[in-house]
N, C-alpha and C. Protein backbone atom coordinates (compact mmCIF):
# COMPACT_ATOMS: atom_id res chain seq x y z
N UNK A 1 -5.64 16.03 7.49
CA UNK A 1 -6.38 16.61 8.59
C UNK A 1 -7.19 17.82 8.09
N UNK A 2 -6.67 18.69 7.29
CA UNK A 2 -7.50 19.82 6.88
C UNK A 2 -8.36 19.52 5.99
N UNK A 3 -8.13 18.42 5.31
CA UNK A 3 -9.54 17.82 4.28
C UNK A 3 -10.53 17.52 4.62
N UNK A 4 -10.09 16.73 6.03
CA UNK A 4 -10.95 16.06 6.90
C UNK A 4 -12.14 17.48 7.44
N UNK A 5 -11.37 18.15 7.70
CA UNK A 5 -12.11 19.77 8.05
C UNK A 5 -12.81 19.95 7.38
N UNK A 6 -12.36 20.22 6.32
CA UNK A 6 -13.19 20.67 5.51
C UNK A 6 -14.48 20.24 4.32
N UNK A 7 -13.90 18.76 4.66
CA UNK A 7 -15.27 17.36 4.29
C UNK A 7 -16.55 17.60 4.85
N UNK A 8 -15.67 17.93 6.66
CA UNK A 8 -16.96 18.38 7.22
C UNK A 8 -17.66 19.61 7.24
N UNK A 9 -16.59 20.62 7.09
CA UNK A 9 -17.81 21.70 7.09
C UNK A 9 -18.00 21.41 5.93
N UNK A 10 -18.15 21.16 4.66
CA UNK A 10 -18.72 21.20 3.83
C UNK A 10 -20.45 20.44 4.21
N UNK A 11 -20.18 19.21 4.66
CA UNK A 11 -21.11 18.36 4.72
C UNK A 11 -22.02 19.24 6.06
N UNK A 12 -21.58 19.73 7.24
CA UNK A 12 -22.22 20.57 7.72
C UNK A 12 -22.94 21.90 7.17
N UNK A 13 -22.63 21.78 5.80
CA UNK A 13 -23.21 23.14 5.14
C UNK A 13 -24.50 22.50 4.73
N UNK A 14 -24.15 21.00 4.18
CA UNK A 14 -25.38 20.59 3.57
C UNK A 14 -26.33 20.46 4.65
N UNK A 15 -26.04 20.24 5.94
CA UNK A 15 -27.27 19.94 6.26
C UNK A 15 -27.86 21.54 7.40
N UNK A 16 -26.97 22.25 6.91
CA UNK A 16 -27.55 23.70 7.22
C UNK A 16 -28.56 23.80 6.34
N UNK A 17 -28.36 23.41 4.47
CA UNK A 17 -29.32 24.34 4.19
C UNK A 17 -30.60 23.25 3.88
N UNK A 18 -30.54 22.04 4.38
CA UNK A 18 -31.22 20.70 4.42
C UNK A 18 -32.43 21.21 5.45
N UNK A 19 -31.78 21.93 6.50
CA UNK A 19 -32.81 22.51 7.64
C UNK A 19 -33.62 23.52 7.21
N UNK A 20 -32.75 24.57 6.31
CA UNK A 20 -33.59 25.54 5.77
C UNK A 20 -34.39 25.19 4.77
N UNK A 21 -34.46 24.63 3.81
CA UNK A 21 -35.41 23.84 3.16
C UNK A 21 -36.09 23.30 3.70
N UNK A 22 -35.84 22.73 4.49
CA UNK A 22 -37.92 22.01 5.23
C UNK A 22 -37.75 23.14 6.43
N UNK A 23 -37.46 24.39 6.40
CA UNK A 23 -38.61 25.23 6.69
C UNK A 23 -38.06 24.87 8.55
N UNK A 24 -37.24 24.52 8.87
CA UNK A 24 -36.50 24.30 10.27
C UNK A 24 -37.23 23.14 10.77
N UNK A 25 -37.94 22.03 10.33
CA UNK A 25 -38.82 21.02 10.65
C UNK A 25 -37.63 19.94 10.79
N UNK A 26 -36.44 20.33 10.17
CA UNK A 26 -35.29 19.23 10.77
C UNK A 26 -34.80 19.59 12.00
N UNK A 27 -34.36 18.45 12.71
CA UNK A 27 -33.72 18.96 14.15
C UNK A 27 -32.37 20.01 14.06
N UNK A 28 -32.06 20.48 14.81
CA UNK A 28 -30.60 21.25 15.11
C UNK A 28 -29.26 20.31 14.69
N UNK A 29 -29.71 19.00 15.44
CA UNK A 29 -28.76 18.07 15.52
C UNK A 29 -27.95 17.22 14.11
N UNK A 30 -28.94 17.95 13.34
CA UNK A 30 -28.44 17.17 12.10
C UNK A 30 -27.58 18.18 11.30
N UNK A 31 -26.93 19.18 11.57
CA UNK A 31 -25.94 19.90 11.29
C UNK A 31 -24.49 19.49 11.86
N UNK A 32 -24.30 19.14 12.89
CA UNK A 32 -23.23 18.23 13.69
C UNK A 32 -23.27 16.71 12.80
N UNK A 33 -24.52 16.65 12.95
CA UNK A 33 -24.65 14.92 12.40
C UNK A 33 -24.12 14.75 11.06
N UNK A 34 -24.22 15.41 9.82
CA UNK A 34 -23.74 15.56 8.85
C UNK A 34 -22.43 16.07 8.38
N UNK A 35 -21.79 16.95 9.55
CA UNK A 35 -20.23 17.08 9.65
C UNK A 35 -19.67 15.72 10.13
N UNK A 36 -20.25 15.41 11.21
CA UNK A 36 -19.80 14.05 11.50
C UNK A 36 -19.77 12.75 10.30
N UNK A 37 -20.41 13.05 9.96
CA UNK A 37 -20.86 11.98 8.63
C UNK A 37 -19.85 12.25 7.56
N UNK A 38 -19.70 13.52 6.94
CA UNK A 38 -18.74 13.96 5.97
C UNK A 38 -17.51 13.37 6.52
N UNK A 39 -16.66 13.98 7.72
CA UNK A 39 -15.17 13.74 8.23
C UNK A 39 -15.22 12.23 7.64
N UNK A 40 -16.10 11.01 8.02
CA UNK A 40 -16.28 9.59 8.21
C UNK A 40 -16.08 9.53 7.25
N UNK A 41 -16.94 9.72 5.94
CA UNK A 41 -16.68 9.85 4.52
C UNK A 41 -15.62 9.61 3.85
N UNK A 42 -14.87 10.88 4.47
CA UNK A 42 -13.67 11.72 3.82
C UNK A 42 -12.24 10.76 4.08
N UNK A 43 -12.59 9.81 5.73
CA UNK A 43 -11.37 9.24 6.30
C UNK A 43 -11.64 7.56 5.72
N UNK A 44 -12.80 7.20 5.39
CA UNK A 44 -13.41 6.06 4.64
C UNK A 44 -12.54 6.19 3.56
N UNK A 45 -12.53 7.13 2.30
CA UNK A 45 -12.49 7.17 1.08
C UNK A 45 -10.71 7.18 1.22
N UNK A 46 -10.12 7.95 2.10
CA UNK A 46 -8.61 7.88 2.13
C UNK A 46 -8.19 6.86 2.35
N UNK A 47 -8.94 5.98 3.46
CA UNK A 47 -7.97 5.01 3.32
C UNK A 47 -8.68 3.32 2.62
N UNK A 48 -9.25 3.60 1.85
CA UNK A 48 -9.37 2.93 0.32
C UNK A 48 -8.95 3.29 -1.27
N UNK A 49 -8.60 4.26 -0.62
CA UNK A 49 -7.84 5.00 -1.91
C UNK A 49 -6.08 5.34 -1.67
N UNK A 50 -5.63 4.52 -0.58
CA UNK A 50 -4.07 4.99 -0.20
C UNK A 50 -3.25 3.89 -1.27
N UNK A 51 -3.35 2.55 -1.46
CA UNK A 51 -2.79 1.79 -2.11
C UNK A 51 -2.49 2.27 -3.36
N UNK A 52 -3.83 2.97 -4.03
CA UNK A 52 -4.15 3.88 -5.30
C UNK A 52 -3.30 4.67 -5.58
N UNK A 53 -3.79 5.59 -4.25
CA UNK A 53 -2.83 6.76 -4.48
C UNK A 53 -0.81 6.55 -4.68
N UNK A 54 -0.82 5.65 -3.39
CA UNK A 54 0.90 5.37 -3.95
C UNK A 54 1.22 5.00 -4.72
N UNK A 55 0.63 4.07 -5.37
CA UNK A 55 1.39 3.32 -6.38
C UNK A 55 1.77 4.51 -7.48
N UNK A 56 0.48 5.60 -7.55
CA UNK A 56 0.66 6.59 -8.54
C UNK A 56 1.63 7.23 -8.51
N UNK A 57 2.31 7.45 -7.36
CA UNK A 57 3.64 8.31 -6.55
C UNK A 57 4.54 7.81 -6.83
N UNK A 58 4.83 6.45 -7.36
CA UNK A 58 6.21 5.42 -7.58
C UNK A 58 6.11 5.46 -8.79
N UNK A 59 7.80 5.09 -9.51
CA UNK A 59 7.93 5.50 -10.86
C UNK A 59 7.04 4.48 -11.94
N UNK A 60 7.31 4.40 -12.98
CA UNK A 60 6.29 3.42 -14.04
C UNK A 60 6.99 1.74 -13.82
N UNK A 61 8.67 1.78 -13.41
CA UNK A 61 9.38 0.87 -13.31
C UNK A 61 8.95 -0.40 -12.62
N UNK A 62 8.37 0.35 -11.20
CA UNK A 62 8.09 -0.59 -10.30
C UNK A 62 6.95 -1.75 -10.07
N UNK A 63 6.91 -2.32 -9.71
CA UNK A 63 5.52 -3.91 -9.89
C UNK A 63 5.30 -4.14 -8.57
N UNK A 64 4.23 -3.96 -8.18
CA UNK A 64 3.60 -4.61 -6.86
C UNK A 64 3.96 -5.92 -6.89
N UNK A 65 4.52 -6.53 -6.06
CA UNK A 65 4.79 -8.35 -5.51
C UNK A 65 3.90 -8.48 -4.13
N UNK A 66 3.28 -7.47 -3.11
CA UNK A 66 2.54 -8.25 -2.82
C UNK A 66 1.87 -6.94 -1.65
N UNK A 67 0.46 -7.54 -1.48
CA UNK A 67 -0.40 -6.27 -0.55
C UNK A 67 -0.90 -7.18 0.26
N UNK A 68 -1.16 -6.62 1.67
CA UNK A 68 -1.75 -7.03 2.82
C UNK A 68 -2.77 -6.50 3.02
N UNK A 69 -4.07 -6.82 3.29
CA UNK A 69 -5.33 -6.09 3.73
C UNK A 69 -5.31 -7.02 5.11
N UNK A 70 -6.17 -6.42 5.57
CA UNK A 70 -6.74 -6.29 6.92
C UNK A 70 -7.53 -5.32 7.66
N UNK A 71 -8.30 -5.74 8.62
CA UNK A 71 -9.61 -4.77 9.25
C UNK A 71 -9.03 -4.91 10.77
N UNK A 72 -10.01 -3.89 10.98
CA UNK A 72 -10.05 -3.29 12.58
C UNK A 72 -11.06 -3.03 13.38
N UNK A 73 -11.72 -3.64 14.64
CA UNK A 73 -12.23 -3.78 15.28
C UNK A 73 -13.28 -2.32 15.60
N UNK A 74 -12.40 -0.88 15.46
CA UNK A 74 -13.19 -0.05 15.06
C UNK A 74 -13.19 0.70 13.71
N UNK A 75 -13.37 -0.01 13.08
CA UNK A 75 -13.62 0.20 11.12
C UNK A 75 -14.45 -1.61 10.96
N UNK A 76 -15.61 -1.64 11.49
CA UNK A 76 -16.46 -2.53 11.37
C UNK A 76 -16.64 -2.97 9.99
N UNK A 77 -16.50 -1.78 8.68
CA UNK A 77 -16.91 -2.84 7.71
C UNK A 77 -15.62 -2.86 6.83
N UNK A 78 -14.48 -2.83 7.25
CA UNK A 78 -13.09 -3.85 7.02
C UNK A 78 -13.52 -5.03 6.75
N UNK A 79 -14.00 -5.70 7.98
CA UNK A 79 -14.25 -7.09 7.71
C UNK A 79 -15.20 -7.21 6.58
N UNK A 80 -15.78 -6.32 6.04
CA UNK A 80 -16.84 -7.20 5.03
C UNK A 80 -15.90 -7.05 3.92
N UNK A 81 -15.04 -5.52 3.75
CA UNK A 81 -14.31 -5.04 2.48
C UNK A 81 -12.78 -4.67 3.50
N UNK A 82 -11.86 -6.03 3.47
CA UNK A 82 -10.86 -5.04 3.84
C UNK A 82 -9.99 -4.24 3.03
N UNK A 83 -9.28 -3.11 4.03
CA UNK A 83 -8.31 -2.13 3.31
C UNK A 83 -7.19 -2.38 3.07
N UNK A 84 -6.34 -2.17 2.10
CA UNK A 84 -4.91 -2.18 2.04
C UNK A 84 -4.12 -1.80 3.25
N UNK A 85 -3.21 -2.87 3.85
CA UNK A 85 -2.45 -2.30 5.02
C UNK A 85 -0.84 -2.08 4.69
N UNK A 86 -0.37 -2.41 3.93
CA UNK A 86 1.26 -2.57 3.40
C UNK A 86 1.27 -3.01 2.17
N UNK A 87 2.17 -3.03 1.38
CA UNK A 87 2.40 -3.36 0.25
C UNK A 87 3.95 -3.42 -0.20
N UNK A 88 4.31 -4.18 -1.08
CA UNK A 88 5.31 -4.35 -1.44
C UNK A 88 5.61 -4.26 -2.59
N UNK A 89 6.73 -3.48 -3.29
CA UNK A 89 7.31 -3.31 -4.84
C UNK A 89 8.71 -3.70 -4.85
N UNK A 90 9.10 -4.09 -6.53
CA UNK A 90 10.31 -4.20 -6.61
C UNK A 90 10.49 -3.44 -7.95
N UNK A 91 11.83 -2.62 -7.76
CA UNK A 91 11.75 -1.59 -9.00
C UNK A 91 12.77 -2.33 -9.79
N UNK A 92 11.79 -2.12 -11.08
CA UNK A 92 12.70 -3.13 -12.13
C UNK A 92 13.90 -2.37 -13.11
N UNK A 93 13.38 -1.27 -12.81
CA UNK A 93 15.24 -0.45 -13.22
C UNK A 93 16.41 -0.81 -12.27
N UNK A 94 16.36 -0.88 -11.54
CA UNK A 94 17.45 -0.99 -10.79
C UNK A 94 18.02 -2.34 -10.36
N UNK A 95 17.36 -2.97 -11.29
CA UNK A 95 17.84 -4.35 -11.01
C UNK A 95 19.12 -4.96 -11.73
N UNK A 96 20.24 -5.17 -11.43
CA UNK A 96 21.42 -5.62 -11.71
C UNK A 96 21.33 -7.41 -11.58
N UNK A 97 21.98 -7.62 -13.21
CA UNK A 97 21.44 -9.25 -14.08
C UNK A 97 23.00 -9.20 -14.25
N UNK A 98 23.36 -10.88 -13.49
CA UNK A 98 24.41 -11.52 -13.86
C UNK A 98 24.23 -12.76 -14.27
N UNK A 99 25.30 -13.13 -14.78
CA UNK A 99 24.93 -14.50 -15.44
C UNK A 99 26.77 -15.01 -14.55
N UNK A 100 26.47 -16.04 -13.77
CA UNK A 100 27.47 -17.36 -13.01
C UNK A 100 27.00 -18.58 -13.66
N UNK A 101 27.96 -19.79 -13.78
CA UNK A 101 28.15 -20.78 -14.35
C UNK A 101 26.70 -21.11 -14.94
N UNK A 102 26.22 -20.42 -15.33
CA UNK A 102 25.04 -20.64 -16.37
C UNK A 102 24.16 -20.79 -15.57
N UNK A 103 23.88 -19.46 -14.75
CA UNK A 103 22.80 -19.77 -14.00
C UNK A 103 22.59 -17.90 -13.85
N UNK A 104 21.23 -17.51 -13.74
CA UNK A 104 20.80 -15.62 -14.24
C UNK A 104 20.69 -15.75 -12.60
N UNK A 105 21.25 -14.83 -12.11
CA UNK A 105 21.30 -14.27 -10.61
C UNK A 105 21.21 -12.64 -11.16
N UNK A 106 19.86 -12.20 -10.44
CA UNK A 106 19.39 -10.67 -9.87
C UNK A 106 19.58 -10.34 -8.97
N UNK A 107 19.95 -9.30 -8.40
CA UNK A 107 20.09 -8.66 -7.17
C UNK A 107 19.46 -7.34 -7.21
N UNK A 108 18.43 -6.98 -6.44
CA UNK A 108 17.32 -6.51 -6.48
C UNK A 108 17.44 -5.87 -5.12
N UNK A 109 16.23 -4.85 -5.09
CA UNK A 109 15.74 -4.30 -3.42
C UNK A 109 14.29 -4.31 -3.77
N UNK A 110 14.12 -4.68 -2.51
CA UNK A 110 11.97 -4.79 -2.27
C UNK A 110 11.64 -3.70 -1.48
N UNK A 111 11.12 -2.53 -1.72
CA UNK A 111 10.50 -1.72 -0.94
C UNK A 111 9.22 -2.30 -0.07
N UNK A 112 8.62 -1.47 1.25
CA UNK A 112 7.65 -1.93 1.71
C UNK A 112 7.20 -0.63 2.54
N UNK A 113 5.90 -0.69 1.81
CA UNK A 113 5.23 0.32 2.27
C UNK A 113 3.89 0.03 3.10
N UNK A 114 3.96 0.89 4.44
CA UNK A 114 2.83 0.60 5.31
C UNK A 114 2.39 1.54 6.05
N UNK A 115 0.99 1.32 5.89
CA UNK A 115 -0.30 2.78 6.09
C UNK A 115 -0.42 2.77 7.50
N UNK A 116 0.11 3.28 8.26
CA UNK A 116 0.14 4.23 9.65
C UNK A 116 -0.10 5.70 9.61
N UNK A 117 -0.10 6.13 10.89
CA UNK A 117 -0.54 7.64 10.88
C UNK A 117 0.31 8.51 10.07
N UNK A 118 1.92 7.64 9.77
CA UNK A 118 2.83 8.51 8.87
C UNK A 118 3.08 7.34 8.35
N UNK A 119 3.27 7.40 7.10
CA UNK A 119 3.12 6.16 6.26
C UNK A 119 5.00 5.67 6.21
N UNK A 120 5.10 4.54 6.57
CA UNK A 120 6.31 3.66 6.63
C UNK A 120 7.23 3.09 5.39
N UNK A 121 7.96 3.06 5.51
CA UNK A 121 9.03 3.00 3.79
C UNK A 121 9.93 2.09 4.79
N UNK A 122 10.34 0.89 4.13
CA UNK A 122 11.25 0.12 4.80
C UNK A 122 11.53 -0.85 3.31
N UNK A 123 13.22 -0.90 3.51
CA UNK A 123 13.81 -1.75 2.16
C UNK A 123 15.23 -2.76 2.70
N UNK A 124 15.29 -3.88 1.74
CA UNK A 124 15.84 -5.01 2.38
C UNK A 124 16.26 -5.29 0.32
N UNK A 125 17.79 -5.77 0.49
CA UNK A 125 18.43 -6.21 -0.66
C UNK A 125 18.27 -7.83 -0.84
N UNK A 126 17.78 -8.07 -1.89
CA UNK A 126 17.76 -9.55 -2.17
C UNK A 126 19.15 -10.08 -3.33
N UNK A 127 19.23 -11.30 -3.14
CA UNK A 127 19.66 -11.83 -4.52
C UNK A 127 18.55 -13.16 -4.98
N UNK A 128 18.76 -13.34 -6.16
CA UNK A 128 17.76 -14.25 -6.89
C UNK A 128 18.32 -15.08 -7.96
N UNK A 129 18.31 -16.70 -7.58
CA UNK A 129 18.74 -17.24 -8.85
C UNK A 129 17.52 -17.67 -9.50
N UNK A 130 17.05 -17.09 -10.79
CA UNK A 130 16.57 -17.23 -11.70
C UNK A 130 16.47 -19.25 -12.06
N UNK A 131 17.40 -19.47 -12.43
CA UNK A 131 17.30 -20.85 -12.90
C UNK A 131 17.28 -21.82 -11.39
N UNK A 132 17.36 -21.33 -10.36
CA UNK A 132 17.16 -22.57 -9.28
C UNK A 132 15.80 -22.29 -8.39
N UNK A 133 15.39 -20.60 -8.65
CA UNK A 133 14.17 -19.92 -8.25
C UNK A 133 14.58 -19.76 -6.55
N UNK A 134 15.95 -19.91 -5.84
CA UNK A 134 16.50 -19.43 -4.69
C UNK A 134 16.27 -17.95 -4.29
N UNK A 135 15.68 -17.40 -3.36
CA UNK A 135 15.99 -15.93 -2.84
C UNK A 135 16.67 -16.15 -1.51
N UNK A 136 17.83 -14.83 -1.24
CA UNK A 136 18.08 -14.84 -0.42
C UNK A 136 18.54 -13.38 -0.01
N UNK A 137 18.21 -12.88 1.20
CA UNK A 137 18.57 -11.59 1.20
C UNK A 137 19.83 -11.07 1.69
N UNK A 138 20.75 -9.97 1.12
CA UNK A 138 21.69 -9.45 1.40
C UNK A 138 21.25 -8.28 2.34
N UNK A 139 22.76 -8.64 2.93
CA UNK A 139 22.74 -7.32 4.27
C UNK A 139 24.21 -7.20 4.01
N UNK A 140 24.81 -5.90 5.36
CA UNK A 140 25.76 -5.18 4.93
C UNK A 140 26.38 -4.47 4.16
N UNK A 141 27.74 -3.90 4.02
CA UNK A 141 28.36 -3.19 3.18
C UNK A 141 30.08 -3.72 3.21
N UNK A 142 30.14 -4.16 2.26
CA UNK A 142 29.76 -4.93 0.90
C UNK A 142 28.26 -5.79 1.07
N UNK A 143 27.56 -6.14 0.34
CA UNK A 143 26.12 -6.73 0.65
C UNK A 143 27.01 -8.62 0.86
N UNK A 144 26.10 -9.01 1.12
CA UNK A 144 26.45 -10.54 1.62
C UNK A 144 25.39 -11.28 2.06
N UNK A 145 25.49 -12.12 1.01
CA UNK A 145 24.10 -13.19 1.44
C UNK A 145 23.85 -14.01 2.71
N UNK A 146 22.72 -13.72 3.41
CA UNK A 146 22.27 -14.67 4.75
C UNK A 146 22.21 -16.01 4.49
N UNK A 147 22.70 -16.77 4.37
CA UNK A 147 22.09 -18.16 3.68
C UNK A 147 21.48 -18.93 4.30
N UNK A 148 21.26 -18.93 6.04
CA UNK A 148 19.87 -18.69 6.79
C UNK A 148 19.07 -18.51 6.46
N UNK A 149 18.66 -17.55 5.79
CA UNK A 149 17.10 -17.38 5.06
C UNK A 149 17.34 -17.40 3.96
N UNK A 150 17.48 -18.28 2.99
CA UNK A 150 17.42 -18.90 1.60
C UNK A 150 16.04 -19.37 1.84
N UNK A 151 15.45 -19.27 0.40
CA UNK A 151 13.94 -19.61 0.58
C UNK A 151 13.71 -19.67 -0.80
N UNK A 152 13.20 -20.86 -1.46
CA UNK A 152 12.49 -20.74 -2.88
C UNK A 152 11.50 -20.90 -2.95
N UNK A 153 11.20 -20.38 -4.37
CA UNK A 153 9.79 -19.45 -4.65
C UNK A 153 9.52 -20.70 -6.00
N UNK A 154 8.22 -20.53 -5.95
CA UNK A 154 7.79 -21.03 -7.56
C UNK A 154 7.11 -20.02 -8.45
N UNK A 155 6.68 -20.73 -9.35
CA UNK A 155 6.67 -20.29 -10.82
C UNK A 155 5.81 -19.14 -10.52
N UNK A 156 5.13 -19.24 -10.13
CA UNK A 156 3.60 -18.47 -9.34
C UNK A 156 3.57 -17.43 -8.81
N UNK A 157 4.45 -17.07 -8.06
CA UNK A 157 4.70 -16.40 -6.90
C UNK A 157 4.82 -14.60 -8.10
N UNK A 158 4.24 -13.75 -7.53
CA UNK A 158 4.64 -12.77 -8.00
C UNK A 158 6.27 -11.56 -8.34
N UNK A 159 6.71 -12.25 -7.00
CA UNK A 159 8.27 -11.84 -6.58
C UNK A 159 9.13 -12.43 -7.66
N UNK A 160 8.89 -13.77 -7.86
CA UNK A 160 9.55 -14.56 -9.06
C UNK A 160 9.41 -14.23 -9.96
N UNK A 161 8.04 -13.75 -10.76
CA UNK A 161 7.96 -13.36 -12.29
C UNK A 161 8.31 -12.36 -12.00
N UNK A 162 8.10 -10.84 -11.40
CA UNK A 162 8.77 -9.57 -11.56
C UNK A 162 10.00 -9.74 -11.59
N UNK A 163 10.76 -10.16 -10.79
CA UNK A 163 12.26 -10.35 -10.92
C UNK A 163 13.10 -10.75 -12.15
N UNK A 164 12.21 -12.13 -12.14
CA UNK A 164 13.10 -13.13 -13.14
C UNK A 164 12.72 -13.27 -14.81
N UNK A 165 11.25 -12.64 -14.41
CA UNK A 165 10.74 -12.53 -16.09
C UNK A 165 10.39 -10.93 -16.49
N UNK A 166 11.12 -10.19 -15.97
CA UNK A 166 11.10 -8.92 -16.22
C UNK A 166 12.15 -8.90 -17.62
N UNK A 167 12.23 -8.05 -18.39
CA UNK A 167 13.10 -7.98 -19.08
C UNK A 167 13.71 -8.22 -19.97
């Protein structure tokens, strides 16, 4: 919010001295108009640069598995370029590798991060068999697999190589 301020008065400075240079032959109005323009700028560039910026904030460990863009009805040119709306990592330090009857099972957590007015952090425990390419997520304490939502992945899938070919 105070950047945003100050995007604009900045940009309201420019077109203060935009007026004084042609000698006041510019309107009044283009001192407002150019604060207005800066804030736009300033809230444009943030949120094309938020995906950027977090990832920089998370340790070296972690691997994007997957980002959502999407636009908004008032951010008109979304639709031509959309913005990052959420994203998802899995941190590869913390991933605990077992080996059962000859088969590599990971058990992992997926962070998920999503760009609201206060930006959202939400995490969910998986397990992963490597050799059958099965995910399924754990809940509780002790953790315990849903086997309801068992779901396999292929070779492709980004979630699968970070996980299973990490390492």
């Amino acid at each position: 919010m105070i950047a945003a301020a100050f995007a604009g008065l900045g940009a309201a400075g420019v077109g203060l001295l935009l007026r004084f240079l042609s000698g006041k032959r510019l309107p009044r109005w283009i001192i407002p108009a150019c604060a207005g323009l800066g804030v736009l700028g300033y809230q444009i560039h943030h949120e094309y640069t938020w995906l950027s910026h977090k990832q920089h904030q998370l340790p070296d460990s972690t691997e994007v598995v997957a980002v959502e863009h999407g636009g908004a009805f008032w951010r008109p040119w979304t639709y031509a370029f959309p913005i990052a709306n959420a994203f998802e990592v899995v941190d590869q330090a913390n991933m605990s590798v077992t080996e059962s009857d000859g088969e590599r099972l990971v058990e992992f957590i997926r962070y998920r991060f999503e760009r609201h007015h206060m930006d959202l952090v939400s995490h969910q425990a998986y397990l992963m068999n490597c050799t059958t390419q099965e995910l399924v997520p754990l809940t509780g304490e002790p953790r315990r697999p849903q086997l309801a939502a068992l779901r396999n992945l292929t070779d492709d899938e980004p979630l699968y190589r970070a996980v299973c070919e990490a390492g």
